[in-house]
Protein backbone atom coordinates (compact mmCIF):
# COMPACT_ATOMS: atom_id res chain seq x y z
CA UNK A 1 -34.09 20.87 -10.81
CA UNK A 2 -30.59 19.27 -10.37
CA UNK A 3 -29.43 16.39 -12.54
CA UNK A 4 -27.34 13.29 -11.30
CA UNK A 5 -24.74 12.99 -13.67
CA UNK A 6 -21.95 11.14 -12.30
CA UNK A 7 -20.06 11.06 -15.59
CA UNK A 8 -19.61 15.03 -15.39
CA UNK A 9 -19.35 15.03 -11.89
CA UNK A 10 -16.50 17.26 -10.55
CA UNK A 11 -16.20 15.00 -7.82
CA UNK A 12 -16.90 11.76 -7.58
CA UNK A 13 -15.77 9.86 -4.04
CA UNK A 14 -14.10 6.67 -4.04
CA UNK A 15 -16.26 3.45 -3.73
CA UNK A 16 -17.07 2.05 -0.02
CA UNK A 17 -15.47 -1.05 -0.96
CA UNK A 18 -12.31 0.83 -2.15
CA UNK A 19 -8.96 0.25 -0.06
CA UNK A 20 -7.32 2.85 2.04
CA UNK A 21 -3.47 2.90 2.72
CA UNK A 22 -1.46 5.00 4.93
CA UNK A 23 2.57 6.17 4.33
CA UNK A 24 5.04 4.92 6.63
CA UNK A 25 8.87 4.22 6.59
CA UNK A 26 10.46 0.91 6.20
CA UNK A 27 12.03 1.12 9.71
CA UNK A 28 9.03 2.20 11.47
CA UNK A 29 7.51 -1.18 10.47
CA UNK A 30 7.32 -3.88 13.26
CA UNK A 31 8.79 -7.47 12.21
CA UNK A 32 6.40 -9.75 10.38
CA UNK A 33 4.13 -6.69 9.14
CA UNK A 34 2.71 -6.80 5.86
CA UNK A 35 3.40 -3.64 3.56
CA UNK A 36 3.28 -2.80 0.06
CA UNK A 37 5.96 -0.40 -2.38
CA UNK A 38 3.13 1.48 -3.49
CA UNK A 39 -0.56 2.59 -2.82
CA UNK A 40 -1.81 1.04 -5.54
CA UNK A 41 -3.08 -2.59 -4.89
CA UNK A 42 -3.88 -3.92 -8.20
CA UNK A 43 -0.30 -2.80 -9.63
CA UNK A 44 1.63 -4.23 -6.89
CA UNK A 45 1.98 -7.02 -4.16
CA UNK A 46 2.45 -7.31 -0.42
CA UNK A 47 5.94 -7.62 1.14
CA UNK A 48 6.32 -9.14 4.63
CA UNK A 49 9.43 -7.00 7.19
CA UNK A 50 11.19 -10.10 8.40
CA UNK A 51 14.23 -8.38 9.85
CA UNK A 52 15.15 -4.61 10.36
CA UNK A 53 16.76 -4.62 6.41
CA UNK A 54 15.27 -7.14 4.63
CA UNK A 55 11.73 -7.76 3.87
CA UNK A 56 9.92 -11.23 1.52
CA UNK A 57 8.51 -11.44 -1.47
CA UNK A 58 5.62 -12.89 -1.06
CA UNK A 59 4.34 -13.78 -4.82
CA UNK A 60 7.83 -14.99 -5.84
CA UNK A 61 9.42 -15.84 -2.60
CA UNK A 62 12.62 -13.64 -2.85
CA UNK A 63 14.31 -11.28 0.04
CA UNK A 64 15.57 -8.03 -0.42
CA UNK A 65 16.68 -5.30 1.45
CA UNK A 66 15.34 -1.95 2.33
CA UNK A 67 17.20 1.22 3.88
CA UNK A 68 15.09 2.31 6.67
CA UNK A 69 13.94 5.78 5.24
CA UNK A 70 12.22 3.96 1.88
CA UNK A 71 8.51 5.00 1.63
CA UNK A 72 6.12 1.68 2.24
CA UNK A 73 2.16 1.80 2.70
CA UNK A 74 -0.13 -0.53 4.79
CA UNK A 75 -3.88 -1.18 4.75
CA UNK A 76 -5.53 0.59 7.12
């Protein structure tokens, strides 16, 4: 009989409540459109495109810019 042991299991799917994101380039972003550096939520926060270089901050409020071919993820 098979045993549920999802400690040894050799794969173990992410939770339902877990949170996808999908790859895109900076430039392919529309203005105003949220987006994050990485695809990991809990080590990083969201950025907001407010221009075709630049993108905000939005924890501390700052602007920087971005070349158009720099990786960026959204929720999808």
């Amino acid at each position: 009989m098979p045993r549920n042991d999802p400690a040894n299991d050799r794969y173990n799917p992410p939770g339902t409540s877990s949170v996808d994101f999908e790859k895109f380039n900076f430039g392919e972003l529309e203005v105003d459109e949220l987006f994050w550096q990485t695809d990991n939520q809990t080590e990083d926060r969201p950025w907001r495109k407010i221009n075709q270089t630049q993108a905000t901050d939005l924890k501390t409020q700052t602007t920087h810019s971005f070349r158009n071919d720099a990786v960026v993820y959204q929720k999808t």
